[in-house]
Protein backbone atom coordinates (compact mmCIF):
# COMPACT_ATOMS: atom_id res chain seq x y z
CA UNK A 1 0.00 0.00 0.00
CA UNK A 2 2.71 2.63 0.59
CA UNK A 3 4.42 1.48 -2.47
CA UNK A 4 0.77 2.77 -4.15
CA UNK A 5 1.28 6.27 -2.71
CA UNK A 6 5.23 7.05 -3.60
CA UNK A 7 3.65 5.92 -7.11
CA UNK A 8 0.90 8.64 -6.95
CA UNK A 9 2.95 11.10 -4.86
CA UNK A 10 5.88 11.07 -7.62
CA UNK A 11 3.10 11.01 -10.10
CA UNK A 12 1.55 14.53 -8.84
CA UNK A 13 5.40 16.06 -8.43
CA UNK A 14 6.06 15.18 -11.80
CA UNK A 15 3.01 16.29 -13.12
CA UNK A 16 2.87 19.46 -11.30
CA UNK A 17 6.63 20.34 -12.77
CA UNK A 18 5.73 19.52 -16.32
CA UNK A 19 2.83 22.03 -16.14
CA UNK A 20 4.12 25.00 -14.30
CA UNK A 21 7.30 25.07 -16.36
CA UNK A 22 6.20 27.40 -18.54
CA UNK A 23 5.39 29.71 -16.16
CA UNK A 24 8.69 29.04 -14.02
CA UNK A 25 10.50 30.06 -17.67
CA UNK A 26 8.32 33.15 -17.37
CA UNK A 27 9.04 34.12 -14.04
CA UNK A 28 12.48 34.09 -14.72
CA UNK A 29 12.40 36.19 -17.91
CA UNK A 30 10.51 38.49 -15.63
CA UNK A 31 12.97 39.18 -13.35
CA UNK A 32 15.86 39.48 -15.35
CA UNK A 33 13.80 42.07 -17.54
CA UNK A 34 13.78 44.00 -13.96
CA UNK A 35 16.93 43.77 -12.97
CA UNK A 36 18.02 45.29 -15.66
CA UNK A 37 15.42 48.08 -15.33
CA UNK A 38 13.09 47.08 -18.18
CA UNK A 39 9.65 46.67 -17.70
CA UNK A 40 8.01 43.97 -19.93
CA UNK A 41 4.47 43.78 -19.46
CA UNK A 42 4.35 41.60 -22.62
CA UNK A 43 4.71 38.12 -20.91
CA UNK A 44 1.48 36.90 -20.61
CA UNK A 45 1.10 37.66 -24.50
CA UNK A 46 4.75 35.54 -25.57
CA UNK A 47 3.77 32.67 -23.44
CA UNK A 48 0.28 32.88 -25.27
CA UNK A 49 2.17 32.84 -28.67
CA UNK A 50 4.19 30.54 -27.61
CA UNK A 51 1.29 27.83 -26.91
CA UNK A 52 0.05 28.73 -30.04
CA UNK A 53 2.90 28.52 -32.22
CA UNK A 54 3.70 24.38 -30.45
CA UNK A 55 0.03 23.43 -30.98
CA UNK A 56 0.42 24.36 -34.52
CA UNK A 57 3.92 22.86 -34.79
CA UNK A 58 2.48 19.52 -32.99
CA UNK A 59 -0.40 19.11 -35.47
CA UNK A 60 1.46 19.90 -38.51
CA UNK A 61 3.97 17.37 -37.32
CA UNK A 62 1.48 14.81 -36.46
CA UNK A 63 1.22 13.29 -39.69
CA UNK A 64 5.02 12.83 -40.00
């Protein structure tokens, strides 16, 4: 039975980093736009393009 949990435990860790990576990539573009005194308030926009432009790239490469 505990063998069951690890499973599901390292199941949700693994899970949880696959999804939030794109916003850990984020967060770190953030701040080094501010440390180096640039405001980019563009973010939420290039992550939105950038879902865009791999759902495209993953059904045109589908077929292949």
């Amino acid at each position: 039975m505990n063998n069951i949990m690890d499973n599901i435990v390292v199941f949700i860790i693994i899970q949880t980093l696959i999804i939030a990576t794109p916003m850990m990539i984020t967060a770190v573009g953030a701040c080094v736009c501010e440390l180096t005194g640039v405001t980019n308030i563009g973010l939420e926009g290039i992550m939105l393009s950038g879902a865009f432009a791999a759902a495209v790239t993953n059904i045109s490469l589908a077929s292949v």
